[in-house]
Protein backbone atom coordinates (compact mmCIF):
# COMPACT_ATOMS: atom_id res chain seq x y z
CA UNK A 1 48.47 -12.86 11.50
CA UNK A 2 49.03 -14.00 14.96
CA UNK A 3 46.35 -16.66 16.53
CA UNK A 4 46.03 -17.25 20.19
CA UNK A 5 45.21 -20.47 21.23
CA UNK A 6 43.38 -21.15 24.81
CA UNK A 7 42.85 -24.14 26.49
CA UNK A 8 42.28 -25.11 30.36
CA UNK A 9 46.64 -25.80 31.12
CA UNK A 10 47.82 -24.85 27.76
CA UNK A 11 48.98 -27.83 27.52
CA UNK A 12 46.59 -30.32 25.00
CA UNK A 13 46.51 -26.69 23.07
CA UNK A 14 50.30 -26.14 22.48
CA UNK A 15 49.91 -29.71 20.16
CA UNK A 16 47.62 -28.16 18.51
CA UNK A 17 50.02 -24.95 17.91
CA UNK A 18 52.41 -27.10 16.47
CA UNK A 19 50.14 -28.67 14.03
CA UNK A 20 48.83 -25.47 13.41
CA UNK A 21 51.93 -24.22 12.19
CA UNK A 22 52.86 -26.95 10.19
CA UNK A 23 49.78 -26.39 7.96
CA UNK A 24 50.21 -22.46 7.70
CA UNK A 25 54.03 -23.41 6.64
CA UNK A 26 52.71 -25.75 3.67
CA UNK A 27 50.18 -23.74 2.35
CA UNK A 28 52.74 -20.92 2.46
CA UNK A 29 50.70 -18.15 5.08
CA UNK A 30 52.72 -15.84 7.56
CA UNK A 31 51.11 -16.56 10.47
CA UNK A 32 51.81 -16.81 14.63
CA UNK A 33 50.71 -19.47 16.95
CA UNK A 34 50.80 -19.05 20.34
CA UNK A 35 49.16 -21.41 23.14
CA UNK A 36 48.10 -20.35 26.23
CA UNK A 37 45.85 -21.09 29.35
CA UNK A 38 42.79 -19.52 30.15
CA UNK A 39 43.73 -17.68 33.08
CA UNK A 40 46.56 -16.19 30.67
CA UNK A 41 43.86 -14.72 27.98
CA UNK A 42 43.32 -11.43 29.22
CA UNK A 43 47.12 -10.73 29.23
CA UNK A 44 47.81 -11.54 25.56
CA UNK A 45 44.29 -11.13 23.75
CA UNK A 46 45.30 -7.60 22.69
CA UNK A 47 48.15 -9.03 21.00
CA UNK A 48 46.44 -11.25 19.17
CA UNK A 49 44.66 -11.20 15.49
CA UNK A 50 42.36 -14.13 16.41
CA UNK A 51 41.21 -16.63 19.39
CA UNK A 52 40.51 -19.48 19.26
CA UNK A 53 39.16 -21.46 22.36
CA UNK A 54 39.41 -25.42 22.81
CA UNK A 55 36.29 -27.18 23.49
CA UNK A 56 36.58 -28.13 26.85
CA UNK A 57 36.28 -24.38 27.65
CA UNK A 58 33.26 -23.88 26.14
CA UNK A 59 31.46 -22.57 29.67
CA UNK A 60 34.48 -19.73 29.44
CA UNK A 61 33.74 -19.19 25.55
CA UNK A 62 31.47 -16.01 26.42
CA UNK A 63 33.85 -14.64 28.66
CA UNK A 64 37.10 -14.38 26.40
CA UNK A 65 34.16 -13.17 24.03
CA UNK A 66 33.55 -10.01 26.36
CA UNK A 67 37.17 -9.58 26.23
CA UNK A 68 37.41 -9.60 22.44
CA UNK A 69 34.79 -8.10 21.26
CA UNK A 70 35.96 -3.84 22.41
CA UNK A 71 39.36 -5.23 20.48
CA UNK A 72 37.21 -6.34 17.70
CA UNK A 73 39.18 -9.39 17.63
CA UNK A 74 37.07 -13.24 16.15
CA UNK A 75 36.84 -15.53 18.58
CA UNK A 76 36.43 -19.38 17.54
CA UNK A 77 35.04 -22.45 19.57
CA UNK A 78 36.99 -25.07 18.17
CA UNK A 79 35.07 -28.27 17.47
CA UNK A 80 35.27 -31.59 19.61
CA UNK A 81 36.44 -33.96 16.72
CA UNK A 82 39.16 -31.58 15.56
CA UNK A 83 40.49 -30.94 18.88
CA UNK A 84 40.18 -34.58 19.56
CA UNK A 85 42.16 -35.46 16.29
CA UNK A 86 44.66 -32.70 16.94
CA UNK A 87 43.78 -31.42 13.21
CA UNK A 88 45.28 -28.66 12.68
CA UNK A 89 44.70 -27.77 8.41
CA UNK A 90 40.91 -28.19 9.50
CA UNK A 91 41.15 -25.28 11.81
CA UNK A 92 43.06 -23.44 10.32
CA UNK A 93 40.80 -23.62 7.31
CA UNK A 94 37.94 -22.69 9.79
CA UNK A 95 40.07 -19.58 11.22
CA UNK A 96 40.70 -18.06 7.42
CA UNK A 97 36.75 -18.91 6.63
CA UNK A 98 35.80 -16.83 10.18
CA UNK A 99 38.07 -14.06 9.09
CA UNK A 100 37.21 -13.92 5.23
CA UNK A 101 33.52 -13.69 6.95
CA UNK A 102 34.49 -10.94 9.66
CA UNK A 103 36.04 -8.72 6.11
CA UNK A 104 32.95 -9.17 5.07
CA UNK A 105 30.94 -7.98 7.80
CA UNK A 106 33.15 -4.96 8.02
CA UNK A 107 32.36 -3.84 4.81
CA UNK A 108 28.97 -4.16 4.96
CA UNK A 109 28.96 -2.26 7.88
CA UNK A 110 31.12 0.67 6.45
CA UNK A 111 28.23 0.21 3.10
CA UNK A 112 25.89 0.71 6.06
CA UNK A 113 27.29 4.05 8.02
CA UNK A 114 27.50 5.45 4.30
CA UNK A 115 24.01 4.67 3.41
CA UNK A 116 22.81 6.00 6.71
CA UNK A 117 24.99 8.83 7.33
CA UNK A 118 24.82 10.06 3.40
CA UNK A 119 21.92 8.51 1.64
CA UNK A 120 19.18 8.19 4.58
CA UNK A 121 19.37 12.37 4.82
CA UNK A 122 18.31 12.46 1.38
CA UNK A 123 16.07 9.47 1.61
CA UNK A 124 14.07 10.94 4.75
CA UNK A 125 13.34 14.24 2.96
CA UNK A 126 12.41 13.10 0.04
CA UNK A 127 10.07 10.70 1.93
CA UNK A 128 8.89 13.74 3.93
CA UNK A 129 8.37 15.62 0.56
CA UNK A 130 4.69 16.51 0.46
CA UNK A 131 4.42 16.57 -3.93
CA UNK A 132 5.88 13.07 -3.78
CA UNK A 133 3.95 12.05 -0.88
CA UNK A 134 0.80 12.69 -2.92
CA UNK A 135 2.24 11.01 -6.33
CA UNK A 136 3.29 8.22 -4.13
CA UNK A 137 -0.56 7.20 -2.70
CA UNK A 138 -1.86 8.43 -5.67
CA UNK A 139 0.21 4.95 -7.69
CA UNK A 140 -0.25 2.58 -4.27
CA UNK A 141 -4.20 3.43 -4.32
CA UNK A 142 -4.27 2.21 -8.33
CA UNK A 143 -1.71 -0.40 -7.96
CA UNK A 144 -5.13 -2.85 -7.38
CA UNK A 145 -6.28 -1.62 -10.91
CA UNK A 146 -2.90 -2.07 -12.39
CA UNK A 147 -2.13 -6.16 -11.29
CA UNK A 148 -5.88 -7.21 -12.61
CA UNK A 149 -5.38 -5.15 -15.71
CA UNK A 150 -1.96 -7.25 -15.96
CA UNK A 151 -3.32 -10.24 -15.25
CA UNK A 152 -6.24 -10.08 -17.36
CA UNK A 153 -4.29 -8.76 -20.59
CA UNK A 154 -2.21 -11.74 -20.21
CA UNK A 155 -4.86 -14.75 -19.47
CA UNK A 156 -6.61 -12.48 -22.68
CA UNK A 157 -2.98 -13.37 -24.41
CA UNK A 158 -1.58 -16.39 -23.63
CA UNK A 159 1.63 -17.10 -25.28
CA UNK A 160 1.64 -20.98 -25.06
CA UNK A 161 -1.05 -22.08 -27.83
CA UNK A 162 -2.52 -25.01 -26.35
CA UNK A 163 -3.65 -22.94 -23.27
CA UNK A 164 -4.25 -20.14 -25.69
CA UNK A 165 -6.80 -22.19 -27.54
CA UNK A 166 -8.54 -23.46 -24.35
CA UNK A 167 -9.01 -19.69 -22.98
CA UNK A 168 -9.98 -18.28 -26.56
CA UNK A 169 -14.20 -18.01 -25.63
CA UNK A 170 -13.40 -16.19 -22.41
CA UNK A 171 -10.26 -14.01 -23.93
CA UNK A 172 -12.73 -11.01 -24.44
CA UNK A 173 -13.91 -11.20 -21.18
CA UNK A 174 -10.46 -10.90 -20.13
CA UNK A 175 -10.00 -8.03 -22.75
CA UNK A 176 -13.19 -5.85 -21.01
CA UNK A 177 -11.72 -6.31 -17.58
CA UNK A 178 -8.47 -5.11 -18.95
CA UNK A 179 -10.12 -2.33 -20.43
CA UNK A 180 -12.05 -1.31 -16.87
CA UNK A 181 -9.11 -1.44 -15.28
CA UNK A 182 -5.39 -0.15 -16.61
CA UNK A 183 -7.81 1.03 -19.19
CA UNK A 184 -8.75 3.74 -17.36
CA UNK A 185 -6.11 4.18 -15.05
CA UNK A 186 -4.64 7.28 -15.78
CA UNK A 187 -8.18 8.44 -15.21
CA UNK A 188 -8.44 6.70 -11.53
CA UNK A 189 -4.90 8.63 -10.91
CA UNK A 190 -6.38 11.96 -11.93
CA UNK A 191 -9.11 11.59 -9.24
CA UNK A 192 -6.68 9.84 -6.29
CA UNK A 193 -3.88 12.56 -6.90
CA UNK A 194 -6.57 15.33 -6.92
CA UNK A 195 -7.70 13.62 -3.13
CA UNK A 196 -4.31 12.98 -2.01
CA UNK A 197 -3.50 16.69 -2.86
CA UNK A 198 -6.55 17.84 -1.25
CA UNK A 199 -6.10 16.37 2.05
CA UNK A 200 -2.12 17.37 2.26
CA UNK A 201 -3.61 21.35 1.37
CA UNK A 202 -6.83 20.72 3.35
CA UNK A 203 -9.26 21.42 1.08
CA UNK A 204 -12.41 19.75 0.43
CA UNK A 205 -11.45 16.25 -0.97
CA UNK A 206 -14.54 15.64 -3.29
CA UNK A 207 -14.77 19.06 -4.62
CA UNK A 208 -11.35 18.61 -6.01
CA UNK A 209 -11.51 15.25 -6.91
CA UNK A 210 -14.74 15.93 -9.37
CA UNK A 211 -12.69 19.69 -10.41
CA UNK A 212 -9.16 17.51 -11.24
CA UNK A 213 -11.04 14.46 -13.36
CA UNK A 214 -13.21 17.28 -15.26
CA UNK A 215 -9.51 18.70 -15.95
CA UNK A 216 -7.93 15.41 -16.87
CA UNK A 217 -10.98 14.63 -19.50
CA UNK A 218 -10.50 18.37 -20.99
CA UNK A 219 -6.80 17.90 -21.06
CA UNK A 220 -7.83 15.02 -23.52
CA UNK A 221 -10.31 16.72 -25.65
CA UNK A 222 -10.01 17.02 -29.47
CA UNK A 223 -11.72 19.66 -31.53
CA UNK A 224 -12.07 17.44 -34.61
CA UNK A 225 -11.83 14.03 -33.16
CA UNK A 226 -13.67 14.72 -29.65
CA UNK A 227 -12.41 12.74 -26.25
CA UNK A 228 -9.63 10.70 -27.10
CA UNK A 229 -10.29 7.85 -24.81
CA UNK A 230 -7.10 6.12 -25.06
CA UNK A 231 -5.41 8.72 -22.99
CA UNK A 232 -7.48 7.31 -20.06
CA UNK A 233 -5.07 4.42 -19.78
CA UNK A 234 -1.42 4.28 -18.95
CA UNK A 235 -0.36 6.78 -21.71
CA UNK A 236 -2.04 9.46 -20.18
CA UNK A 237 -0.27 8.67 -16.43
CA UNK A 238 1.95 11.82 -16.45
CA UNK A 239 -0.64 14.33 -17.73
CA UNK A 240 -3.03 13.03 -14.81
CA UNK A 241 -0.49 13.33 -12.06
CA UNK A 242 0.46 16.98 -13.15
CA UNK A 243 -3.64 17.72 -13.40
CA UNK A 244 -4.36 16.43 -10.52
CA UNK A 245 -1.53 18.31 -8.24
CA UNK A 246 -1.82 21.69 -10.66
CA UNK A 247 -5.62 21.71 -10.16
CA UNK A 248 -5.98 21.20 -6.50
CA UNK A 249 -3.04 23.52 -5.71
CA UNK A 250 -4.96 26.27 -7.72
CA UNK A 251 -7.80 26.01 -5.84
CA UNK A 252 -6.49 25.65 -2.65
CA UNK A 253 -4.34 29.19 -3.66
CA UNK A 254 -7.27 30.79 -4.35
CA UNK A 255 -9.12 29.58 -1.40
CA UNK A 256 -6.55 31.30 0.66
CA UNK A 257 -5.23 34.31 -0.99
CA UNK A 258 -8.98 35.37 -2.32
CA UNK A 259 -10.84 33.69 -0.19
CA UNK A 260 -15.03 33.51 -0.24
CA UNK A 261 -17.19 36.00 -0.64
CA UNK A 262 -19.22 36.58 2.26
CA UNK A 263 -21.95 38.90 3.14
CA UNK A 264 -21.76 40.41 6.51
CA UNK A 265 -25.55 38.83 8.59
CA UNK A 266 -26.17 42.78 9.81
CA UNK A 267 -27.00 42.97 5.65
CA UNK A 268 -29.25 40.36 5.44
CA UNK A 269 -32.76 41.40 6.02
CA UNK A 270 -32.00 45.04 4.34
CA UNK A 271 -30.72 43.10 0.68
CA UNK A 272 -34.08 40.86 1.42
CA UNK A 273 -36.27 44.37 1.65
CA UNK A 274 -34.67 45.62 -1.18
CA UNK A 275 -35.43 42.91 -3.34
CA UNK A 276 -38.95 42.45 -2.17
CA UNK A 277 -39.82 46.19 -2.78
């Protein structure tokens, strides 16, 4: 690693040097020194593996940083009391910190080009996806539903005893807003994904909404045992996802490929004469 240190002469900063390399020989790291003036920077700073800039040049710090920064190459404003002490272990500690830190940054930023140049694609098109579009406002519109439910069933089941005993005369309270809320969930679902998918097919919303929970219920239907109710809640999720989607995209397929039956006006009054006579 080879370090370039700047001051106004190079003078104050070729002490430094030497301290510097004291420390890097003791704690056994292969490492350059060099001390230079600030009008000399631009000559050597491609040469270099790291800057560092004494503290009376802190009005030139931004400009050696324009010069570094195309190289890629840390630069470091070294601190008043070091520089005043001449320590050179402390900065050097600083200089391996500020380049364990700039590693780090690197790789982040190769984890970033990956993410964006592999996993965005795939990301953006699945976002763009129109079935997972609908299955994704279909969950954020009961997501309300689903944290009261949560919170009731556990005020209705407190696992501490003391508290437990204190909330017991208002626990089935807790237990009916449970049941009005992820206790019919999969129900609420039914009817949002059966909006959701009419609006992205542009059909009518309500018709289909009515038409997809009529198709969740039947979905749930028993001959011997009648509606199971329990399948209203979370269990029955999937099934009202899938009914919801399945039902409007029927509809909307026969909408468009049969379309309504129409009589032409010109017909009108003759089907009225014929009735009335």
């Amino acid at each position: 690693m080879k370090i370039l240190l700047c001051c106004s002469a190079g003078m104050s900063s070729s002490l430094l040097a030497k301290k510097m390399r004291i420390a890097t020989k003791e704690q056994g790291i292969d490492c350059v020194v060099a001390s230079v003036s600030v009008i000399q920077v631009s000559q050597y700073i491609d040469k270099a593996d790291f800057v560092l800039v004494a503290p009376q040049l802190e009005h030139e710090y931004k400009r050696i940083l324009q010069y570094a920064r195309p190289l890629q190459i840390p630069v470091l404003l070294i601190g008043r009391k070091e520089y005043g002490e001449m320590d050179g272990k402390s900065v050097l500690v600083r200089v391996l910190k500020k380049i364990e830190l700039n590693q780090e940054e690197i790789k982040m930023d190769k984890v970033s080009a990956v993410i964006e140049s592999k996993l965005m694609p795939i990301a953006l098109k699945f976002g763009s996806n129109r079935t997972l579009s609908i299955i994704r406002n279909a969950m954020c519109a009961s997501m309300a539903l689903l944290i009261i439910g949560s919170i009731s069933i556990l005020l209705a089941n407190i696992p501490y005893e003391p508290i437990a005993n204190l909330l017991a005369p208002v626990a089935p309270f807790f237990s009916a807003v449970n049941a009005c809320t992820t206790g019919i969930l999969a129900l609420f679902v039914a009817g949002a994904t059966g909006y959701y998918s009419a609006e992205a097919f542009n059909a009518n919303k309500w018709t289909n909404v009515v038409t997809s929970l009529g198709a969740f219920v039947l979905t749930q239907y028993d001959i011997e045992t009648g509606i199971n109710i329990s399948g209203f809640g979370t269990s029955g999720l999937l099934t009202a996802i899938v009914v919801g989607y399945v039902t409007v995209r029927i509809l909307s397929l026969f909408e468009k490929r049969i379309g309504l039956l129409e009589c032409p006006k010109v017909y009108h009054q003759q089907l009225v004469n014929l009735f009335l006579h």
